[in-house]
N, C-alpha and C. Protein backbone atom coordinates (compact mmCIF):
# COMPACT_ATOMS: atom_id res chain seq x y z
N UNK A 1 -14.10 -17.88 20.00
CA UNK A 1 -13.62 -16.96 18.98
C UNK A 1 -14.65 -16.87 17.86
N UNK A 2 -14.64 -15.61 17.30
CA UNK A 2 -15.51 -15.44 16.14
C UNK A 2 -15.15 -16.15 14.57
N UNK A 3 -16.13 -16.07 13.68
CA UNK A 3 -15.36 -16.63 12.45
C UNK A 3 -14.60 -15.39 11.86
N UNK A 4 -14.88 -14.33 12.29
CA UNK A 4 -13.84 -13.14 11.82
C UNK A 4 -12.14 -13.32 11.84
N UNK A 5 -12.40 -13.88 13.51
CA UNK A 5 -10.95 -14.02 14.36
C UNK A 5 -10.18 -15.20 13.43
N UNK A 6 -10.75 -16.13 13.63
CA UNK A 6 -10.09 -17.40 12.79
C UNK A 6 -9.03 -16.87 11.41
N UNK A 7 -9.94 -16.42 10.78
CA UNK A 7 -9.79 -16.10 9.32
C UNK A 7 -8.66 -14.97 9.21
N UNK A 8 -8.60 -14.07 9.99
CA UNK A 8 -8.01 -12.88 10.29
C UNK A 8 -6.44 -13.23 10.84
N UNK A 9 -6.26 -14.72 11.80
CA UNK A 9 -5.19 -14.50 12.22
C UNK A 9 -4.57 -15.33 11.24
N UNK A 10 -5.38 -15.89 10.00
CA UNK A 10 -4.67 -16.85 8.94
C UNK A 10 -3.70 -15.64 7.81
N UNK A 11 -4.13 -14.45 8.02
CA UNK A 11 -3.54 -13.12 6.93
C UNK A 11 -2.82 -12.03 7.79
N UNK A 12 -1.61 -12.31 7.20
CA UNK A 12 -0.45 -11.51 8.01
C UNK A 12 -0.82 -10.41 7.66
N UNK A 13 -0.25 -8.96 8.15
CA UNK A 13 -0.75 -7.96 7.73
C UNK A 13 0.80 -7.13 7.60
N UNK A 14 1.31 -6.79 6.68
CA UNK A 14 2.12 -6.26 6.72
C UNK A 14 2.29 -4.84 7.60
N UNK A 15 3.67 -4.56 8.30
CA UNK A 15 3.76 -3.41 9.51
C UNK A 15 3.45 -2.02 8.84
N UNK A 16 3.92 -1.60 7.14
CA UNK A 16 3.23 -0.24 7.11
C UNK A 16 2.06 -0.78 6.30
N UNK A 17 1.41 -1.55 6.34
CA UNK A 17 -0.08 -1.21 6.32
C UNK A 17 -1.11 -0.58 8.11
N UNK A 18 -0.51 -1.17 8.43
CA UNK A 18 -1.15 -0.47 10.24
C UNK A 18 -1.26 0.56 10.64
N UNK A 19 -0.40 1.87 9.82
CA UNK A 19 -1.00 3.20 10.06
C UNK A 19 -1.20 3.60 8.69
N UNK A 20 -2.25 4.33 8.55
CA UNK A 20 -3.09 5.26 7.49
C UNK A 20 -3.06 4.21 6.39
N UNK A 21 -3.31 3.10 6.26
CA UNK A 21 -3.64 2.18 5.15
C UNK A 21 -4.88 3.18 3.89
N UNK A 22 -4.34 3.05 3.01
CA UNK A 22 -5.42 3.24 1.71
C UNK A 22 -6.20 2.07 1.56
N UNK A 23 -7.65 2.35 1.38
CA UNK A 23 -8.74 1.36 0.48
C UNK A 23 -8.56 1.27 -1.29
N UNK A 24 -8.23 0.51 -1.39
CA UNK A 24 -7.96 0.37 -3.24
C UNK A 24 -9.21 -0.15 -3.91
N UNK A 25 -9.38 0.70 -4.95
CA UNK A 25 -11.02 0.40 -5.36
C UNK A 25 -11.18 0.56 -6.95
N UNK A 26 -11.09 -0.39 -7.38
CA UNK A 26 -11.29 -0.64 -8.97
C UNK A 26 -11.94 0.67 -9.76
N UNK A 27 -11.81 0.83 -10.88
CA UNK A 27 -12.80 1.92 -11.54
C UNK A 27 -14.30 1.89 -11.52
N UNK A 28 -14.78 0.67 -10.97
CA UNK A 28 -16.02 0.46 -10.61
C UNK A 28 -16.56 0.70 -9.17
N UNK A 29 -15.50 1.01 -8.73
CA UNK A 29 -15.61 1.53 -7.26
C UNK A 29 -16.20 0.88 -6.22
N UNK A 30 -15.71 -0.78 -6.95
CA UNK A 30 -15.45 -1.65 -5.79
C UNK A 30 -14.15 -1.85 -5.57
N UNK A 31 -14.03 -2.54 -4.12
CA UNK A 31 -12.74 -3.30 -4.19
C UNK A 31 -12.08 -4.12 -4.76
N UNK A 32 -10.65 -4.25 -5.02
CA UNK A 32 -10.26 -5.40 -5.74
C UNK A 32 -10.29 -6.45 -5.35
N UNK A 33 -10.57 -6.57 -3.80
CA UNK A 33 -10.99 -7.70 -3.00
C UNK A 33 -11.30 -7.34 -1.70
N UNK A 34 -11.86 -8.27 -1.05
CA UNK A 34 -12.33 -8.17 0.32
C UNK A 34 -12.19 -8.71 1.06
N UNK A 35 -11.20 -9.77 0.93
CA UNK A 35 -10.67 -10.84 1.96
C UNK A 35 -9.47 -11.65 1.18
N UNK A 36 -7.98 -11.07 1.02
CA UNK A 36 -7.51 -9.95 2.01
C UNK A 36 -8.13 -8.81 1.32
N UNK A 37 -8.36 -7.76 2.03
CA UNK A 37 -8.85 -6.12 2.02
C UNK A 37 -8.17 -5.70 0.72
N UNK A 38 -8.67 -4.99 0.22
CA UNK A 38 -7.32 -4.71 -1.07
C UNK A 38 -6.81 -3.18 -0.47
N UNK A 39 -5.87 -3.50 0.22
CA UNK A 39 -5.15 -1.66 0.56
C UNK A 39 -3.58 -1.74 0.46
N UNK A 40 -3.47 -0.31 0.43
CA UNK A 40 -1.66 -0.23 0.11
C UNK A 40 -1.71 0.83 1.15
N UNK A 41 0.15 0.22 1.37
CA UNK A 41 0.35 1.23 2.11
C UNK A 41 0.29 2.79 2.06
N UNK A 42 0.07 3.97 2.71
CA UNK A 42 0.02 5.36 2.58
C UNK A 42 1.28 5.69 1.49
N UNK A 43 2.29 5.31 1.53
CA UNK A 43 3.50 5.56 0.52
C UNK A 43 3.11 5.78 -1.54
N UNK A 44 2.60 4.07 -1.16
CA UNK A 44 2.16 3.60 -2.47
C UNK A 44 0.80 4.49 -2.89
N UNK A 45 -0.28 4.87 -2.49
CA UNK A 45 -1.15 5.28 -2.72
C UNK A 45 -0.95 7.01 -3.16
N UNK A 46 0.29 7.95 -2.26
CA UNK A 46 0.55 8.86 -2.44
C UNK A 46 1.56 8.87 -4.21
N UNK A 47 1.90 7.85 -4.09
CA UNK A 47 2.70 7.86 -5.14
C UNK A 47 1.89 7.17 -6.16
N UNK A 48 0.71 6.93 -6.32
CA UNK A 48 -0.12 6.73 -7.68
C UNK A 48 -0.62 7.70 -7.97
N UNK A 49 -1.36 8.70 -6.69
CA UNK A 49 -1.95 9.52 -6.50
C UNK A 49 -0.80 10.75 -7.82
N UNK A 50 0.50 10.98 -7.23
CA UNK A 50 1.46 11.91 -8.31
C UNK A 50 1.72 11.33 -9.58
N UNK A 51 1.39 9.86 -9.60
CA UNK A 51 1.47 9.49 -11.26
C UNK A 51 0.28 9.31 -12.22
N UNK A 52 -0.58 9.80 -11.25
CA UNK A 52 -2.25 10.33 -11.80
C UNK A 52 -2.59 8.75 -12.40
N UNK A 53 -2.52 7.78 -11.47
CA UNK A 53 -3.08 6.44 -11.45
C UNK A 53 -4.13 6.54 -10.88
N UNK A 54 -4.65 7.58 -9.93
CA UNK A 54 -5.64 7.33 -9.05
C UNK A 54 -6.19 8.02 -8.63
N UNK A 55 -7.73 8.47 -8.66
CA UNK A 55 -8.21 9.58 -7.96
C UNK A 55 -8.22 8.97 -6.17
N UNK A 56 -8.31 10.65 -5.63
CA UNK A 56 -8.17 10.46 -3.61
C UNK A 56 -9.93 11.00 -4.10
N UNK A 57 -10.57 9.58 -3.03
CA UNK A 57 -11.84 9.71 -2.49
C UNK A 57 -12.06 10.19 -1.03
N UNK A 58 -11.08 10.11 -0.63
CA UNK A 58 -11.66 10.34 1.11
C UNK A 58 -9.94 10.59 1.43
N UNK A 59 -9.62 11.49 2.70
CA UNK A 59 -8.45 11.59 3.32
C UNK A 59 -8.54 11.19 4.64
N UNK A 60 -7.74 10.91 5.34
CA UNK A 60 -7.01 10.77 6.79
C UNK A 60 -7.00 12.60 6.88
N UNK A 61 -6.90 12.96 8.49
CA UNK A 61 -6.27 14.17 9.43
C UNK A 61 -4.65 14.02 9.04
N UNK A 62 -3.89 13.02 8.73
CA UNK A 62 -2.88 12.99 8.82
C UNK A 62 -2.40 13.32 7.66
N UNK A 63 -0.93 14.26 7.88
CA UNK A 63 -0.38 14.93 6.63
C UNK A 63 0.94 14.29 6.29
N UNK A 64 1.27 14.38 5.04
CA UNK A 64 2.92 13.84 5.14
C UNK A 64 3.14 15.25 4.49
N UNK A 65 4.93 15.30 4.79
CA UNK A 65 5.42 16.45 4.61
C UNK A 65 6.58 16.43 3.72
N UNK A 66 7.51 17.25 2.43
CA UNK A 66 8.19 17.57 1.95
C UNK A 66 8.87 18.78 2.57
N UNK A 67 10.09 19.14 1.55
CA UNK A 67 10.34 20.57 2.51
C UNK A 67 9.66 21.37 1.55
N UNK A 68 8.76 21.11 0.28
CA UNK A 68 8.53 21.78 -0.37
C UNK A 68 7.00 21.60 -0.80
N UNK A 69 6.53 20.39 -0.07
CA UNK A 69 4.99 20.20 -0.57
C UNK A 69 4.36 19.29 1.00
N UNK A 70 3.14 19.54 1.01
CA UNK A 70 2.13 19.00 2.33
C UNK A 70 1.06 18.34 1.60
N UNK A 71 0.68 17.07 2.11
CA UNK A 71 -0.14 16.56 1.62
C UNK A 71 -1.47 15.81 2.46
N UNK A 72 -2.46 15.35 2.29
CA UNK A 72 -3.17 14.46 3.37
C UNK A 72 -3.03 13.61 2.89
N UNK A 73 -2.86 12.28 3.76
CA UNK A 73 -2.67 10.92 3.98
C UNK A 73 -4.24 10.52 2.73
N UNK A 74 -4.53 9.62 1.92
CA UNK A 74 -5.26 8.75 1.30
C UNK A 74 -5.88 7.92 2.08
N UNK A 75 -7.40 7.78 2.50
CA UNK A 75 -7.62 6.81 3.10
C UNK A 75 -8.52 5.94 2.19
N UNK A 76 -8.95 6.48 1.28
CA UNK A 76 -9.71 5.87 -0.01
C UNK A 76 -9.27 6.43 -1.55
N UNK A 77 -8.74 5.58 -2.45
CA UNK A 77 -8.17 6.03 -4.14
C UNK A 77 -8.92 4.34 -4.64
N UNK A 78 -9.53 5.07 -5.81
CA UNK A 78 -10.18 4.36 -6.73
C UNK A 78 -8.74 4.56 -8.33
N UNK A 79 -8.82 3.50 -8.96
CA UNK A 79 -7.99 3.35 -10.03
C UNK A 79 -8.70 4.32 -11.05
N UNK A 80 -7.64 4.63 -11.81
CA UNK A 80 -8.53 5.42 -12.92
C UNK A 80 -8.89 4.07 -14.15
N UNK A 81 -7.86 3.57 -14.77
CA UNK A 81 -7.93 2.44 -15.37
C UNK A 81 -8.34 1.13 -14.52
N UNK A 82 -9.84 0.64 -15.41
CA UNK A 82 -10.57 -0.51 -14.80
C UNK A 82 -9.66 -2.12 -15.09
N UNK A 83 -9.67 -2.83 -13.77
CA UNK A 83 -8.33 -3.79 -13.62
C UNK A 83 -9.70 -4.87 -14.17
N UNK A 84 -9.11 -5.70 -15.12
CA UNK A 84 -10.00 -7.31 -15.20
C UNK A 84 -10.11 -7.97 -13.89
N UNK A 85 -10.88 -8.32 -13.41
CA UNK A 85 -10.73 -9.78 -12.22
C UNK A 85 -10.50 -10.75 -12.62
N UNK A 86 -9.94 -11.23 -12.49
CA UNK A 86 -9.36 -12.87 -12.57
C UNK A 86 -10.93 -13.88 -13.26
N UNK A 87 -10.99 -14.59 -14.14
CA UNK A 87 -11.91 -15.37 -14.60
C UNK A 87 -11.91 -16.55 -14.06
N UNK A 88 -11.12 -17.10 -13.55
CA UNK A 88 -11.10 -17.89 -12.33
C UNK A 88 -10.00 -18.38 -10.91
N UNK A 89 -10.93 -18.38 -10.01
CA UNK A 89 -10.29 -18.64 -8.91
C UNK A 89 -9.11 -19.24 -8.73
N UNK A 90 -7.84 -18.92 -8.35
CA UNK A 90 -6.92 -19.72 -8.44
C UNK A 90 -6.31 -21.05 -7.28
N UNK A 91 -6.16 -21.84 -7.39
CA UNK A 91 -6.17 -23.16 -6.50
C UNK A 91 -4.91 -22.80 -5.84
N UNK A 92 -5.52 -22.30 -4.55
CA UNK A 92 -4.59 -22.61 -3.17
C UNK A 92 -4.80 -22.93 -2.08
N UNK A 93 -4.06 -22.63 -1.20
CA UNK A 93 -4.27 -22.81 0.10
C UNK A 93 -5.26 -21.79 0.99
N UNK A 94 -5.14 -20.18 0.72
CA UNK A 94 -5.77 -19.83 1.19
C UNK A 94 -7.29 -19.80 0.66
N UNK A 95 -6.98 -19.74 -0.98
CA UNK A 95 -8.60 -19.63 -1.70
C UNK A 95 -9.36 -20.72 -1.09
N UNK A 96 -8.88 -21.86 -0.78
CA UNK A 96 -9.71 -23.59 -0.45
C UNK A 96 -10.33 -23.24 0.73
N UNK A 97 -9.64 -22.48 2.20
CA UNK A 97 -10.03 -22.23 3.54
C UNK A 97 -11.23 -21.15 3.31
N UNK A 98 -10.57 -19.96 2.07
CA UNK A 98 -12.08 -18.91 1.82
C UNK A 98 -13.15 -19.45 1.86
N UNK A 99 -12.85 -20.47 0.54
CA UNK A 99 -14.05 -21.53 -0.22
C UNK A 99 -14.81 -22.28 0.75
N UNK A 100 -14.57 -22.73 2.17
CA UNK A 100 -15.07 -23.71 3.08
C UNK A 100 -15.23 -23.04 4.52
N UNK A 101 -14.96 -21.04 4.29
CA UNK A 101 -15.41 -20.28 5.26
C UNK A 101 -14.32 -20.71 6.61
N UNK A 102 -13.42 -21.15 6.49
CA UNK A 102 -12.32 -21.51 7.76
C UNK A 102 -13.09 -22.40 8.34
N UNK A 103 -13.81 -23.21 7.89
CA UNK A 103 -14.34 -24.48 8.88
C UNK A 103 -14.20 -25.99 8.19
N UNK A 104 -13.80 -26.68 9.49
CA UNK A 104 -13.49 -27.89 8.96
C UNK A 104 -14.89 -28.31 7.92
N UNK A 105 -14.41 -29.25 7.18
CA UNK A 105 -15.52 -29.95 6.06
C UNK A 105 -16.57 -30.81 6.91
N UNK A 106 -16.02 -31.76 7.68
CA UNK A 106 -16.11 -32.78 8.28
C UNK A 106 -16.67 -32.39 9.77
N UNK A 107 -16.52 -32.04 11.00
CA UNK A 107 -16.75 -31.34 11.97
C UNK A 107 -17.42 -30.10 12.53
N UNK A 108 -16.91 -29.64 11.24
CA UNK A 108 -17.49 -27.96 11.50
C UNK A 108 -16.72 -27.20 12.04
N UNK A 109 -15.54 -27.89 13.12
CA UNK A 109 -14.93 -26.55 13.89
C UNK A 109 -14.32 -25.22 13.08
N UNK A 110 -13.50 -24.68 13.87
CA UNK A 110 -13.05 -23.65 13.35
C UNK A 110 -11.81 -23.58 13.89
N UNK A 111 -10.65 -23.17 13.37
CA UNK A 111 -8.97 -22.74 14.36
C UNK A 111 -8.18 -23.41 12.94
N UNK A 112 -6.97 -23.81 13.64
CA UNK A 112 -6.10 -24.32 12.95
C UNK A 112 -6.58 -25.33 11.82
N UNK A 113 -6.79 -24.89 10.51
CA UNK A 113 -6.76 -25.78 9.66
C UNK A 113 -6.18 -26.24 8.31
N UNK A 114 -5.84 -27.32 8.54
CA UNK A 114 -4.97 -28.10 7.22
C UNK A 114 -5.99 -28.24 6.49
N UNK A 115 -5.33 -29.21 4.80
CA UNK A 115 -6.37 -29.52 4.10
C UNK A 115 -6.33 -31.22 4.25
N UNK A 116 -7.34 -31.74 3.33
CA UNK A 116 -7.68 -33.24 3.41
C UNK A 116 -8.17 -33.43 2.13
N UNK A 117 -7.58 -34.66 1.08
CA UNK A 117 -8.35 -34.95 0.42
C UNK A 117 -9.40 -36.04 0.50
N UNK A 118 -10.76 -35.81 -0.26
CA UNK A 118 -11.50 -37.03 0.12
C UNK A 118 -11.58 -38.09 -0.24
N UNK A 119 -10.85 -38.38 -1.61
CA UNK A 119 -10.28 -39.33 -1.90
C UNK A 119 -8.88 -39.71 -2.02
N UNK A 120 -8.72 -39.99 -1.15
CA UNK A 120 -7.30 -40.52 -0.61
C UNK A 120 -6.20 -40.48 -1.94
N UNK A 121 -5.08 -39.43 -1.92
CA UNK A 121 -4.24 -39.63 -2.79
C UNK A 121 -3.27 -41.48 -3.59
N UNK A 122 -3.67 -42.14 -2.13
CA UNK A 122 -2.75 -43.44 -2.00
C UNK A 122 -3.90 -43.96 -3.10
N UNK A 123 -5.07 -43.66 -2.93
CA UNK A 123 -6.15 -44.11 -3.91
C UNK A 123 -6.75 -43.57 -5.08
N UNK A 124 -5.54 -42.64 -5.83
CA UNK A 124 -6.05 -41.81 -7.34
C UNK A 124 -6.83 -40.76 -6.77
N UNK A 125 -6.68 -39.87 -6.19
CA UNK A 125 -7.51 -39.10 -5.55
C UNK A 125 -6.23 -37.92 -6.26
N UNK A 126 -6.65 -37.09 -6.93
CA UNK A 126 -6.02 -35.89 -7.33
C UNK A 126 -6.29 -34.32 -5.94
N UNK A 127 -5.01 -33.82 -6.66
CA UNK A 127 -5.26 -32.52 -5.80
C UNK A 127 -5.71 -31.86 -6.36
N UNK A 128 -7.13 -31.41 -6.40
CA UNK A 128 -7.85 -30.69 -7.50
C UNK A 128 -8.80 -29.83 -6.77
N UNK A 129 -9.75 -28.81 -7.13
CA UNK A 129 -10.68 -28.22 -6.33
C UNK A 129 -12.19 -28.78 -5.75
N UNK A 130 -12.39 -29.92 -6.61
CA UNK A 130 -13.88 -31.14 -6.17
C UNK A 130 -13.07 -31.95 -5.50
N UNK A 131 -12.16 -32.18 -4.92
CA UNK A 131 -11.49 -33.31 -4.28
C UNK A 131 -10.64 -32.85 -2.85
N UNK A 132 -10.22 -31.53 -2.81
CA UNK A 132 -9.45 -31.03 -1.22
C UNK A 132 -10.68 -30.44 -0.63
N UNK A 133 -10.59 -30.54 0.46
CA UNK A 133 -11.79 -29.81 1.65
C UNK A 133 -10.79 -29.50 2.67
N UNK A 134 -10.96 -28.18 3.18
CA UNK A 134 -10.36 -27.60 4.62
C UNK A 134 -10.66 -29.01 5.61
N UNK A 135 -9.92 -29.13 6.96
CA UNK A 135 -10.01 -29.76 7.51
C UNK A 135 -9.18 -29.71 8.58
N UNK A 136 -9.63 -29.76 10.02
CA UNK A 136 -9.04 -29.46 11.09
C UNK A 136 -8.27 -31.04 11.38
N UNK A 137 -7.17 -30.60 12.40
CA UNK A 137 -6.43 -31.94 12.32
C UNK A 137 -6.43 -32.81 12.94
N UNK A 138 -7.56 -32.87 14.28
CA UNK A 138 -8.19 -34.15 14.78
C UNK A 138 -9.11 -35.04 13.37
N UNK A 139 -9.94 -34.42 12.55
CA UNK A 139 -10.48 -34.97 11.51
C UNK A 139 -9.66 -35.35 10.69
N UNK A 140 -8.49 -34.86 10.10
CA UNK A 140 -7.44 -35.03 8.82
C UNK A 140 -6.82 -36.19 9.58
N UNK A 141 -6.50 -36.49 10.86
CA UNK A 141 -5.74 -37.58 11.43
C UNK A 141 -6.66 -39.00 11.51
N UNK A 142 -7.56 -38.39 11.95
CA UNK A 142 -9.18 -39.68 12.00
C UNK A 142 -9.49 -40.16 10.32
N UNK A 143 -9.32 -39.32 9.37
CA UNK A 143 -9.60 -40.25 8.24
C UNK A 143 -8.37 -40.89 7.20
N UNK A 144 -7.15 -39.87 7.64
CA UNK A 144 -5.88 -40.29 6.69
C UNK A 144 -6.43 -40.89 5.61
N UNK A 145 -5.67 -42.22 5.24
CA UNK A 145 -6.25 -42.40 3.77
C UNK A 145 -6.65 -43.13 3.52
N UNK A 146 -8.10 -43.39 4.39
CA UNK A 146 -9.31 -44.16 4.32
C UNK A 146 -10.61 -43.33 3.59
N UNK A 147 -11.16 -44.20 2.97
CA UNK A 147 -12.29 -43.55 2.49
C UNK A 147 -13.60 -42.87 3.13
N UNK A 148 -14.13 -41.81 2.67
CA UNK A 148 -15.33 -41.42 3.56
C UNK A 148 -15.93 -42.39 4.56
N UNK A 149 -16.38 -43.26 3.86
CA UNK A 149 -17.66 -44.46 4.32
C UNK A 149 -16.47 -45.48 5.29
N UNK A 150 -15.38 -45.61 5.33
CA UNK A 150 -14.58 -46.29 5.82
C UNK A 150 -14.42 -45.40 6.83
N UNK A 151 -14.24 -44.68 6.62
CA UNK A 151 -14.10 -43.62 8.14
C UNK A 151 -14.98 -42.88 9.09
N UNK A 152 -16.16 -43.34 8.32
CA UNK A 152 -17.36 -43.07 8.84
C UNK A 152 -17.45 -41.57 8.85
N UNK A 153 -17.03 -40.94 8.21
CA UNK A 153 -16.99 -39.45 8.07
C UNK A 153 -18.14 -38.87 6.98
N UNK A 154 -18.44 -37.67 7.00
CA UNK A 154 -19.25 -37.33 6.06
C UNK A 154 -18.75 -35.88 5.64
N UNK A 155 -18.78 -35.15 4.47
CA UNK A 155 -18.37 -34.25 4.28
C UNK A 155 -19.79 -33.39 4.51
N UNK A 156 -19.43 -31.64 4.51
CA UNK A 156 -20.92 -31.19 5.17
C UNK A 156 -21.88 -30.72 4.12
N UNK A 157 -20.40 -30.45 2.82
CA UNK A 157 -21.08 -29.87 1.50
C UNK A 157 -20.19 -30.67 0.61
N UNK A 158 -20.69 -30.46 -0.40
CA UNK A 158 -19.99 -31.40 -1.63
C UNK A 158 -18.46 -30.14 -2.40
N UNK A 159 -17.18 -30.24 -2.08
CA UNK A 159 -16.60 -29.48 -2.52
C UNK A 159 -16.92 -29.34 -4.40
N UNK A 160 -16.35 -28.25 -4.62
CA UNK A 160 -16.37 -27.99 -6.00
C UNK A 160 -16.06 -26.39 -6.07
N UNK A 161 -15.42 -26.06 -7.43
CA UNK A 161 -14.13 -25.11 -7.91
C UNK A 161 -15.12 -23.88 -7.66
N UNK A 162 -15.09 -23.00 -6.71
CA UNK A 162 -15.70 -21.17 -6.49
C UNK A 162 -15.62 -20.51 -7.88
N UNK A 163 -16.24 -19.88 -8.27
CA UNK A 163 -15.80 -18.62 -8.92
C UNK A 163 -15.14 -17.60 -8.11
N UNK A 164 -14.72 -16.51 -8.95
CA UNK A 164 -13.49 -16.03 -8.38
C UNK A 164 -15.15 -14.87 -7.33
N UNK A 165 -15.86 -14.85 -8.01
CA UNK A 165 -17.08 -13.71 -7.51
C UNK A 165 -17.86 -14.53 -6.38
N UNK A 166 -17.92 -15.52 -6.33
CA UNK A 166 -18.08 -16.44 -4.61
C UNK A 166 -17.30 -16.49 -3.48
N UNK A 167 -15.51 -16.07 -4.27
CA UNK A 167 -14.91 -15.95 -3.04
C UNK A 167 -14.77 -14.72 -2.57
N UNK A 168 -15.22 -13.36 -3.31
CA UNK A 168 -15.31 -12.21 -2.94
C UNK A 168 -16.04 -12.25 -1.96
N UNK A 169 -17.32 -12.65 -2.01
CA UNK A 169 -18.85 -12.83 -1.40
C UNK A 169 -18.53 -13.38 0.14
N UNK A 170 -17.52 -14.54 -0.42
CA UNK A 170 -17.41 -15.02 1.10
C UNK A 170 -16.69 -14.13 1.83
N UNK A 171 -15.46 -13.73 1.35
CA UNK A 171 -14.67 -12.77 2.06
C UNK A 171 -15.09 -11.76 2.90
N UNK A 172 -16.40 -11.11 2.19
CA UNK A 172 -17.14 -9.96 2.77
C UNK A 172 -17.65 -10.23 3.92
N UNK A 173 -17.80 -11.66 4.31
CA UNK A 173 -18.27 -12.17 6.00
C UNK A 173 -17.12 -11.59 6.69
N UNK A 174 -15.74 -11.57 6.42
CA UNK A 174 -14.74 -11.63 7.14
C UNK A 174 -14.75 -9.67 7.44
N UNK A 175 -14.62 -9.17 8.66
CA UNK A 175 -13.95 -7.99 8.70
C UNK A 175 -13.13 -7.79 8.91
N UNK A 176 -12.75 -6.44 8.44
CA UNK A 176 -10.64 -6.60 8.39
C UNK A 176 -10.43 -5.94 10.27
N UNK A 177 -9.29 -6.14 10.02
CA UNK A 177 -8.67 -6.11 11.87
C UNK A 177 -9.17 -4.54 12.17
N UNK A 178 -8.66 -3.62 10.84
CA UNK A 178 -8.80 -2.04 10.87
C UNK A 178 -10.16 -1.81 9.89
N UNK A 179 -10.60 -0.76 10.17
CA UNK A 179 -11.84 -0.25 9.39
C UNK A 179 -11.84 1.36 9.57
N UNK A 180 -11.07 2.20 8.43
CA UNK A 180 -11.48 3.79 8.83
C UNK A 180 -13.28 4.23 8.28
N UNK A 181 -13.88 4.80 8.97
CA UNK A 181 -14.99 5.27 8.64
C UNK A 181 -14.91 5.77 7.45
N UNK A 182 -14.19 5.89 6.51
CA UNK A 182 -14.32 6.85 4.96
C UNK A 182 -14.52 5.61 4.52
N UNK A 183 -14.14 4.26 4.84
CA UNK A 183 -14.14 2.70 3.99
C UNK A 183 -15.60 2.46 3.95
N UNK A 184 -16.48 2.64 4.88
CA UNK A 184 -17.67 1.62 5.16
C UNK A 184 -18.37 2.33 4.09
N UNK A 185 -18.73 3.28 3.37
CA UNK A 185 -19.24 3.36 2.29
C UNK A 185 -19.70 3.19 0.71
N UNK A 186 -17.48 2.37 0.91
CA UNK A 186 -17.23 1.79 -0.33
C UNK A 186 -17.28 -0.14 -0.17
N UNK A 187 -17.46 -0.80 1.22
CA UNK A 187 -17.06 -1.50 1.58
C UNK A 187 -18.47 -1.99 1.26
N UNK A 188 -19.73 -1.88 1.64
CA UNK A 188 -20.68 -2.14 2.25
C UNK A 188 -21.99 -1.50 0.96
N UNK A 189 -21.35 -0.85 0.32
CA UNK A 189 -22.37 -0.13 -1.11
C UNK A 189 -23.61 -0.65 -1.05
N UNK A 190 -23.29 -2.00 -1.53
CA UNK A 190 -24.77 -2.52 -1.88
C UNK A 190 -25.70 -3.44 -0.85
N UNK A 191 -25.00 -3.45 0.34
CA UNK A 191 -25.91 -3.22 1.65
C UNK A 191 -27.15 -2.73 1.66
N UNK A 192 -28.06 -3.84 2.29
CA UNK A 192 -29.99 -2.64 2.57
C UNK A 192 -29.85 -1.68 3.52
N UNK A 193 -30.15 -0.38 3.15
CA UNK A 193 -30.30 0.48 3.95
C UNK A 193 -31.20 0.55 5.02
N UNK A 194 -31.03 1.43 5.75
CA UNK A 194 -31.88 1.03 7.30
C UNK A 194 -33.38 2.31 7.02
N UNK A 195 -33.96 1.58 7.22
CA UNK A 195 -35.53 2.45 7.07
C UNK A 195 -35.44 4.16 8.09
């Protein structure tokens, strides 16, 4: 499996995001994120679109219908009002797996993974962001709450707290399940162009 796949089957995708999903794109005309994708469903996007929240950058073929108005589906709306990003990353479960790319700390693999702290909670070891590392659960079972050097384990990088603009970065490795061609322009911007 790819590291796409891993990461991808960790983010549910809600059922009306799966047809005609909108790309949501800050006033800077990036995304509000990139892992998960920042999109709304066709509903929500039509309905910012009538409360003049949002300019339509790109459409879908597909129309929705009134008995009194026709419209094309949104496949790209940028905000008119620019949203703050978060000043820092917030400590969870999924941000920690972003932060460590879905691979164990310890092993490297990739699939199902829990977390681990490296200093053993039984031993003052806080749940904090320099102290949890992703960790698959042949490794999380092999060190329980023994110390690195006691367990003969080694971590691969030294954890410590992302900015919220590192976990964007990482995210952008990940591609989303769907991709309409009107996205890859806003997705990919500052991409090197091909000679």
């Amino acid at each position: 499996m790819t590291e796409t796949s891993f990461a991808t089957n960790f983010v549910r995708s809600p059922g009306n995001l799966r047809e005609h999903p909108a790309l949501v794109l800050n006033a800077d005309y990036r995304p509000l994120s990139y892992f998960p994708l920042s999109l709304w469903p066709w509903q929500e996007a039509v309905k910012a679109a009538f409360l003049d929240r949002v300019d339509i950058l790109a459409e879908y073929d597909a129309v929705a219908h009134s008995p009194s108005f026709e419209m094309k589906l949104p496949s790209v709306v940028v905000l008119k009002d620019y949203v703050q990003p978060a000043r820092r990353a917030a400590f969870t479960r999924f941000n920690l797996f972003l932060r460590d790319g879905f691979t164990c700390q310890y092993c490297g693999s990739q699939g199902e993974m829990t977390f681990d702290h490296v200093i053993p909670r039984a031993r003052g070891g806080r749940t904090t962001w320099e102290n949890v590392v992703a960790s698959c659960g042949p490794c999380n079972l092999h060190k329980g709450s023994k110390t690195l050097e006691r367990a003969g384990m080694v971590l691969r990088k030294v954890p410590r707290q992302p900015t919220p603009g590192e976990l964007q970065n990482v995210g952008r490795r990940f591609q989303p399940n769907f991709m309409h061609k009107s996205w890859i322009d806003f997705l990919y911007w500052d991409a090197e162009l091909d000679a």
